[in-house]
Protein backbone atom coordinates (compact mmCIF):
# COMPACT_ATOMS: atom_id res chain seq x y z
CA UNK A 1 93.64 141.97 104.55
CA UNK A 2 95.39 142.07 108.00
CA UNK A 3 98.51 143.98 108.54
CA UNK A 4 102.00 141.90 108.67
CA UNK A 5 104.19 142.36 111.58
CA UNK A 6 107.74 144.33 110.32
CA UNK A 7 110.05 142.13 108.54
CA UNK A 8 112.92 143.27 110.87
CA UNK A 9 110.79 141.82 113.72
CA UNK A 10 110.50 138.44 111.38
CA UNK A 11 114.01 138.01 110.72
CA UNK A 12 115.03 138.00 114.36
CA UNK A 13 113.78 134.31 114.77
CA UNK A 14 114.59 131.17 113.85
CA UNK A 15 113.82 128.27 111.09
CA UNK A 16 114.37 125.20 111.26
CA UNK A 17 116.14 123.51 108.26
CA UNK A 18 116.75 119.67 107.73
CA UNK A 19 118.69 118.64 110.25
CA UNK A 20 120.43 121.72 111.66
CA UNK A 21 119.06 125.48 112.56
CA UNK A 22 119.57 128.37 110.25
CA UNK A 23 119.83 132.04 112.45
CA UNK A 24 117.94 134.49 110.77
CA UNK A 25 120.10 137.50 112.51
CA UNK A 26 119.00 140.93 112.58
CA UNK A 27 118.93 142.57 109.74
CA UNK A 28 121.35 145.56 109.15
CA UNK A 29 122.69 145.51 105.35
CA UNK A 30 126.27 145.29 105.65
CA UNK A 31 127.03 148.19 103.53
CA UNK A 32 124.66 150.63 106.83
CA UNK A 33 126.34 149.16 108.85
CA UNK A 34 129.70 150.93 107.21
CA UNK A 35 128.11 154.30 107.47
CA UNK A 36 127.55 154.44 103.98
CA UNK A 37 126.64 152.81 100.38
CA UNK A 38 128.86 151.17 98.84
CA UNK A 39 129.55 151.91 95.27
CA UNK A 40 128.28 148.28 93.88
CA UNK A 41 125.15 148.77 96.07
CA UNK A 42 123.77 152.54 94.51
CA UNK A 43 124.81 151.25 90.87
CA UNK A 44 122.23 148.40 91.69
CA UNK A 45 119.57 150.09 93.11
CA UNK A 46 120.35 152.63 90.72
CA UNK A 47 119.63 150.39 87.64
CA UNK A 48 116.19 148.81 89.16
CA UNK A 49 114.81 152.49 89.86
CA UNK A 50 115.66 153.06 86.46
CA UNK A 51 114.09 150.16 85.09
CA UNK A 52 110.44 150.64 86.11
CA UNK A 53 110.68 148.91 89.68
CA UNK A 54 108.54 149.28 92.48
CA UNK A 55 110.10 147.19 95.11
CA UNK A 56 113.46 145.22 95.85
CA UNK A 57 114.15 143.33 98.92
CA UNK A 58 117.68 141.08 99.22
CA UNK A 59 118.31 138.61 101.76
CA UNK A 60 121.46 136.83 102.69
CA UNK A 61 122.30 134.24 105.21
CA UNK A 62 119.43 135.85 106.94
CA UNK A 63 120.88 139.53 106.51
CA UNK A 64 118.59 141.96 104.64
CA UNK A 65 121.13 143.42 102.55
CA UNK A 66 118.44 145.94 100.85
CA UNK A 67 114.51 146.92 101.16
CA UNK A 68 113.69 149.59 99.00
CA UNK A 69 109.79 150.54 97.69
CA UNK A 70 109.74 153.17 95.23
CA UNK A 71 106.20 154.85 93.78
CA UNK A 72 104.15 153.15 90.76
CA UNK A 73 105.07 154.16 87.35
CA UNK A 74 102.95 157.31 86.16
CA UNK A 75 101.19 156.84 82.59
CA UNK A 76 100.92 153.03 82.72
CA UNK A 77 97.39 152.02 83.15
CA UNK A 78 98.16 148.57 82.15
CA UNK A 79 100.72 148.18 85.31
CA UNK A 80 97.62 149.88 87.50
CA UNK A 81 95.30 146.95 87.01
CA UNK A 82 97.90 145.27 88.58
CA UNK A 83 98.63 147.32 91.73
CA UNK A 84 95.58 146.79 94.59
CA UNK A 85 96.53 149.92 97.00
CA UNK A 86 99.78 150.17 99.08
CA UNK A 87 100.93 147.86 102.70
CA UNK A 88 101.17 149.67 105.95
CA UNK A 89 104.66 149.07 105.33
CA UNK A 90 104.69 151.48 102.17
CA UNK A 91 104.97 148.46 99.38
CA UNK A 92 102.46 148.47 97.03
CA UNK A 93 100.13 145.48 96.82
CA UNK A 94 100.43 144.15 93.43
CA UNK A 95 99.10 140.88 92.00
CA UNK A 96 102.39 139.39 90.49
CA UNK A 97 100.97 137.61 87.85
CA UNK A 98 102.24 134.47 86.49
CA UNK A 99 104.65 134.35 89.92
CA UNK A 100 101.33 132.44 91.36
CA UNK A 101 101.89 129.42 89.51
CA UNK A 102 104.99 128.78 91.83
CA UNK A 103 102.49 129.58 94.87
CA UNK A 104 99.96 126.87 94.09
CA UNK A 105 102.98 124.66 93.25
CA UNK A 106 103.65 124.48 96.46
CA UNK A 107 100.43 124.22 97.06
CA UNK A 108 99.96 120.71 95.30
CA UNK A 109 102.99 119.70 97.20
CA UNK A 110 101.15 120.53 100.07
CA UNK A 111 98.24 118.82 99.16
CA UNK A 112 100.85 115.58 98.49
CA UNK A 113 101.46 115.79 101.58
CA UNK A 114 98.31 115.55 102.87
CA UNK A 115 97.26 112.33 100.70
CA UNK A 116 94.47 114.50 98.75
CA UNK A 117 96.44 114.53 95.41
CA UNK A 118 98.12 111.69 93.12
CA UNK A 119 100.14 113.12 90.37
CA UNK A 120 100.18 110.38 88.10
CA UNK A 121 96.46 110.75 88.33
CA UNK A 122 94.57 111.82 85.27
CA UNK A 123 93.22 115.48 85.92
CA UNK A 124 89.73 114.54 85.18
CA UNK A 125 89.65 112.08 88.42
CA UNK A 126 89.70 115.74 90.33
CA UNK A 127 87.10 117.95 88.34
CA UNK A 128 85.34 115.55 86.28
CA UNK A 129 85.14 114.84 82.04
CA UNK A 130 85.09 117.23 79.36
CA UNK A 131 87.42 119.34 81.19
CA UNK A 132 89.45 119.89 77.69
CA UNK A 133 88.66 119.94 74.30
CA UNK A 134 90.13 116.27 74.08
CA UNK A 135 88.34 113.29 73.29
CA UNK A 136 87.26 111.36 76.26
CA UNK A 137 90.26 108.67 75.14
CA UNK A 138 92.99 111.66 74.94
CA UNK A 139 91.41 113.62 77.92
CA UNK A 140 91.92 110.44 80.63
CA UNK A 141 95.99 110.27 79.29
CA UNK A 142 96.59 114.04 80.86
CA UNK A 143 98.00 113.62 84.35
CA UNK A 144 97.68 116.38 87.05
CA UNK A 145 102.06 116.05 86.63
CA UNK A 146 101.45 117.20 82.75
CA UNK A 147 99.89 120.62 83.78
CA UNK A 148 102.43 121.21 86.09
CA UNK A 149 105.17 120.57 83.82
CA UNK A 150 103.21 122.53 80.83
CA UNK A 151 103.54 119.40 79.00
CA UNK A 152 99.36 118.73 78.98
CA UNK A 153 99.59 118.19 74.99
CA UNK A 154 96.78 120.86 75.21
CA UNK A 155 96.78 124.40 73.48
CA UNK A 156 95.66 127.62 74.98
CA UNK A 157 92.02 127.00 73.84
CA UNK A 158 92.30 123.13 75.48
CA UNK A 159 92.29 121.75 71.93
CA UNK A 160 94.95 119.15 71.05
CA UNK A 161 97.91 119.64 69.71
CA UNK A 162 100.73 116.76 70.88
CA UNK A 163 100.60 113.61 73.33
CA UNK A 164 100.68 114.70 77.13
CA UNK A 165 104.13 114.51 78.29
CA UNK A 166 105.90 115.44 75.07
CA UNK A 167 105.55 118.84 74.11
CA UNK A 168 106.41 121.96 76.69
CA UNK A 169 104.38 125.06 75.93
CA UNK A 170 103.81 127.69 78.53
CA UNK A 171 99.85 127.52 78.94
CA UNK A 172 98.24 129.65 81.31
CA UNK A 173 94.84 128.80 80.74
CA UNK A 174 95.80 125.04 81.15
CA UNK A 175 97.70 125.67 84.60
CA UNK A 176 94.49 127.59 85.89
CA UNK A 177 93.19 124.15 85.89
CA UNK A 178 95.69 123.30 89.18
CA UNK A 179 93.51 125.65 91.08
CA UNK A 180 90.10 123.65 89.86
CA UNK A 181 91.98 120.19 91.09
CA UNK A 182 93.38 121.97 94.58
CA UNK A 183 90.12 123.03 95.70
CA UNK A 184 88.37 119.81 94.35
CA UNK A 185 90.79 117.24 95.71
CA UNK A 186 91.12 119.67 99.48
CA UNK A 187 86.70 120.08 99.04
CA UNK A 188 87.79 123.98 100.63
CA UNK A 189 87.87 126.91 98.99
CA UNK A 190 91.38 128.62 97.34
CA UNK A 191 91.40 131.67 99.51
CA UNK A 192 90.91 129.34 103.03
CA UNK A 193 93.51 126.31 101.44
CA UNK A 194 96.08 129.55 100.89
CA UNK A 195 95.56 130.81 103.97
CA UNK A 196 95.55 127.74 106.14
CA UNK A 197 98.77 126.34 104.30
CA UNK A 198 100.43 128.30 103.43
CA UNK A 199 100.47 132.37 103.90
CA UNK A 200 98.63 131.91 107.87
CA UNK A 201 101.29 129.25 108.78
CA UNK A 202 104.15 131.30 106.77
CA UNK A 203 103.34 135.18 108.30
CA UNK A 204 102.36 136.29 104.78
CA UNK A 205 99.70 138.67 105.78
CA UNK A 206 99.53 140.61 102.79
CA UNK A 207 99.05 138.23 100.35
CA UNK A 208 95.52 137.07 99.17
CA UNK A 209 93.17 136.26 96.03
CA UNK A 210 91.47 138.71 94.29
CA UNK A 211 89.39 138.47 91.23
CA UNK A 212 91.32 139.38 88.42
CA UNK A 213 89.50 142.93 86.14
CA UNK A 214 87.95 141.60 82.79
CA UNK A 215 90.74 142.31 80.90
CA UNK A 216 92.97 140.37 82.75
CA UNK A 217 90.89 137.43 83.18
CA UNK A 218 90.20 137.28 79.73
CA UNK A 219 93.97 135.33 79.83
CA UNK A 220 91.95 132.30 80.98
CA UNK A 221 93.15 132.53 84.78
CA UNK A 222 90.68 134.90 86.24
CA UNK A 223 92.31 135.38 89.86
CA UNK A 224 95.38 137.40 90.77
CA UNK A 225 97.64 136.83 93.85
CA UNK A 226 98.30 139.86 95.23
CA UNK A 227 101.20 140.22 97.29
CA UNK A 228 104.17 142.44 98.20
CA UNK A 229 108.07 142.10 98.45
CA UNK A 230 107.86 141.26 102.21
CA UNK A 231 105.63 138.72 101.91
CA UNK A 232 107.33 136.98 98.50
CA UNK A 233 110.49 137.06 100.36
CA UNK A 234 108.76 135.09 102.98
CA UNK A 235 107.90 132.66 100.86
CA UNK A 236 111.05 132.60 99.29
CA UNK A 237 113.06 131.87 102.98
CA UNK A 238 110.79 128.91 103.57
CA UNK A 239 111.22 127.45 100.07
CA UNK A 240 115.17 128.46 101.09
CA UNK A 241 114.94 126.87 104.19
CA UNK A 242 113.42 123.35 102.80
CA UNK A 243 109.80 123.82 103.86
CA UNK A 244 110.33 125.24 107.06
CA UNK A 245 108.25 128.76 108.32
CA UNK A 246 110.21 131.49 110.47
CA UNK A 247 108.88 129.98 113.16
CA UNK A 248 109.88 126.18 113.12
CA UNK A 249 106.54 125.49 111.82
CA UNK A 250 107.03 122.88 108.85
CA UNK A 251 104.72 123.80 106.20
CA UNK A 252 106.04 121.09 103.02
CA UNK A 253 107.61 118.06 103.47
CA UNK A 254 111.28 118.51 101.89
CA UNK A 255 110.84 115.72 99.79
CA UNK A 256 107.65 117.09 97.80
CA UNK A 257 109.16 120.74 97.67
CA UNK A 258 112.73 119.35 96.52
CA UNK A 259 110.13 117.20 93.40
CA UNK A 260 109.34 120.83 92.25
CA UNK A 261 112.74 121.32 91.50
CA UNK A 262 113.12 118.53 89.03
CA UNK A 263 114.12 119.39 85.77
CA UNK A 264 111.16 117.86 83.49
CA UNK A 265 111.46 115.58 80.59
CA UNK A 266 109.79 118.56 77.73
CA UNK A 267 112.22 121.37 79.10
CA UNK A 268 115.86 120.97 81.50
CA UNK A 269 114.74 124.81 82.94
CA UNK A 270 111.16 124.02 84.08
CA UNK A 271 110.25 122.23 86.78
CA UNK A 272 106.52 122.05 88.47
CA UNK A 273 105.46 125.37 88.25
CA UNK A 274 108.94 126.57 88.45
CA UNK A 275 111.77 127.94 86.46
CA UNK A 276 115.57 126.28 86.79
CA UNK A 277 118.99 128.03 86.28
CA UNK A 278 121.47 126.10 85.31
CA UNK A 279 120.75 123.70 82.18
CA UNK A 280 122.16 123.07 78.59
CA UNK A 281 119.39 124.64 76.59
CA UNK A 282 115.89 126.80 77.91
CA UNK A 283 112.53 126.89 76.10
CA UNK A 284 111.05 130.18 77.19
CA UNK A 285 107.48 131.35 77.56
CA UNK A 286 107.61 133.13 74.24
CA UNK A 287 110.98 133.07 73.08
CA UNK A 288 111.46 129.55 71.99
CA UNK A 289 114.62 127.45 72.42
CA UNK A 290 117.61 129.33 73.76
CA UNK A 291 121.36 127.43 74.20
CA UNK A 292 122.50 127.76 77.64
CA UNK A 293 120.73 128.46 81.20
CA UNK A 294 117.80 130.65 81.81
CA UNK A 295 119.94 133.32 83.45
CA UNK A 296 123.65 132.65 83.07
CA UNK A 297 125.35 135.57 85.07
CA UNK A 298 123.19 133.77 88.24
CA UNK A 299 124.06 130.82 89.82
CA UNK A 300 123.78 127.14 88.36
CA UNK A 301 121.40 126.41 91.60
CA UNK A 302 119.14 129.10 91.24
CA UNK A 303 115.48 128.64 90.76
CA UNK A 304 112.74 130.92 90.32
CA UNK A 305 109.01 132.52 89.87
CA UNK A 306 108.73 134.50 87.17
CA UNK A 307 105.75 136.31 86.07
CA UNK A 308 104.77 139.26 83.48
CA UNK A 309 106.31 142.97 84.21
CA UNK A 310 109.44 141.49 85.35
CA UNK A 311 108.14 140.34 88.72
CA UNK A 312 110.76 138.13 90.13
CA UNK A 313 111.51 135.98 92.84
CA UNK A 314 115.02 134.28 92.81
CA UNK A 315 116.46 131.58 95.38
CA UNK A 316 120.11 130.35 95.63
CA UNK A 317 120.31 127.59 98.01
CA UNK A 318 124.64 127.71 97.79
CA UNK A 319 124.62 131.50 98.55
CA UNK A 320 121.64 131.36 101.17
CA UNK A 321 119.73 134.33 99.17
CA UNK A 322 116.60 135.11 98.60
CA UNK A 323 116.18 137.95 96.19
CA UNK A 324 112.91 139.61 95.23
CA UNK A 325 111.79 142.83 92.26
CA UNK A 326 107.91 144.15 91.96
CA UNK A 327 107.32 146.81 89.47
CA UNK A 328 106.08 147.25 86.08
CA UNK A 329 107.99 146.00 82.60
CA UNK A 330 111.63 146.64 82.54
CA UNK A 331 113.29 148.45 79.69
CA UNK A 332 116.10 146.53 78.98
CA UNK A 333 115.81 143.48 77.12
CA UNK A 334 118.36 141.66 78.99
CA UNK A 335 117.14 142.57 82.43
CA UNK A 336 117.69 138.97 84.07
CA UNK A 337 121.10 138.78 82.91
CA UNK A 338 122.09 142.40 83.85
CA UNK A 339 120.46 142.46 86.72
CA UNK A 340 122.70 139.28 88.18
CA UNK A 341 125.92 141.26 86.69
CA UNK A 342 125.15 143.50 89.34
CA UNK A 343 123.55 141.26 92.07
CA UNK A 344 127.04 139.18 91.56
CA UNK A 345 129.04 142.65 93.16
CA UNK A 346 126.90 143.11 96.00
CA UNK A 347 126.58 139.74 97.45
CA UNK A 348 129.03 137.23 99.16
């Protein structure tokens, strides 16, 4: 895994947005720049040290308001399967879990792009019959969009349980499927579509495949990204900046990476691959229906990748921020929500 150039180098250029340029300026957080930290700032920082995080990195309108990595957790060995060594940049490599399936989103929108997938396709037209425990009848009615939208019909062991298209359950061993139809419909390999896409074309030169340990793959999705904070918030500015690299180089069309955004018919806060702020009612991975937005101290437009031990990656197109947290499991039940109270204080 090659060493990425310093993100203060990175956020010195330019990207290329729609129609007009967004300056990604140099990034001093505006509370250095004052000599000191402001009050808002330590209480934040503060509260993610204390809440089992490893990294936090906050950009906005291309300022870096905060980069801070702090050591792994001692006496979790479940959070050290997850934790691949440490960047040259001090962040610790850590696959971020179910955050990937907002990766290879973009990914298939990619892959869109490029003519090589059809949505409305039925799944087995990429990786052949008998992919489920369907009958062949049920099996040809699940579409490549139903396993995006976790609204396949299918249960964690593939057996039936609803029509495709009806029924949102959060189904990891389902979505692993998205990987089997990339690398079928592109005839390449995961690790060289990733690279060439996305993470080469992107600067993300931490962030690779690895084969997941046994008792992590036993989930059903047997390979881990592995990433840090630099390298999600990378990801995050060119999702941010409508498809568009730190470079100028366009890596998604804005029209396929705006479809990822669209609310689906089983659940108002899921999209493809990604959770949506902002709607009347959520259906969470394993809380059930909840009244109101996913987060509702954040911002209507935020959306986000979510994936186990709090991992988090959160965009806000309106406020131009891109915020980022690694680390293991946070205490506090009501992390998401308490976290924005305090994200709300420290940015414009």
């Amino acid at each position: 895994m090659t060493v990425r150039p310093r993100i203060r180098a990175m956020v010195a250029a330019c990207a290329i947005a729609g129609a007009g340029i967004i300056a990604i300026a140099a990034s001093t957080p505006a509370w250095a720049a004052q000599g000191e930290q402001s009050a808002e700032m330590g209480d934040l920082l503060n509260y993610l040290r204390g809440q089992n995080s490893t990294g936090v990195l906050i950009i906005q309108d291309g300022k870096t308001l905060v980069e801070k990595n702090w050591p792994a957790p001692e006496g979790n060995p479940q959070f050290s399967m997850f934790v691949y060594g440490q960047s040259a940049r001090g962040a610790l490599l850590e696959d971020v879990a179910s955050q990937q399936k907002s990766f290879v989103a973009v990914l298939t929108a990619i892959a869109i792009d490029k003519g090589l997938i059809d949505i409305e396709k039925p799944v087995a037209a990429y990786v052949g019959t008998g992919w489920s425990k369907a009958s062949p009848e049920q099996e040809a009615k699940i579409r490549v969009i139903d396993v995006l939208t976790m609204s396949s019909g299918l249960d964690d062991k593939f057996g039936v349980e609803a029509p495709p298209g009806t029924k949102f359950f959060y189904n990891t061993p389902v979505y692993a499927v998205t990987k089997r139809i990339l690398t079928a419909a592109a005839g390449l390999p995961l690790d060289t579509i990733t690279h060439d896409w996305l993470t080469g074309p992107a600067g993300m030169n931490d962030t690779a495949w690895r084969k997941r340990p046994a008792a992590l793959a036993s989930i059903g999705n047997d390979t881990g990204l592995v990433t840090t904070p630099g390298d999600t918030a990378l990801f995050g500015l060119m999702v941010l900046h409508g498809g568009v690299a730190k470079d100028g180089t366009r890596i998604v069309s804005e029209a396929n990476l705006k479809a990822l955004f669209t609310p689906s018919a089983t659940n108002p806060a899921y999209g493809r691959l990604w959770w949506l702020n902002g709607s009347a009612y959520t259906l969470r991975a394993l809380a059930g229906r909840q009244e109101g937005p996913l987060v509702p101290a954040a911002p209507a437009d935020m959306v986000a990748a979510l994936g186990a031990f709090d991992r988090r990656l959160y965009i806000v197109p309106s406020r131009k921020l891109v915020v980022v947290r690694t680390g293991a499991a946070a205490n506090d039940k009501g992390f998401d929500q308490n976290l924005w109270a305090r994200l709300q204080k420290v940015i414009d």
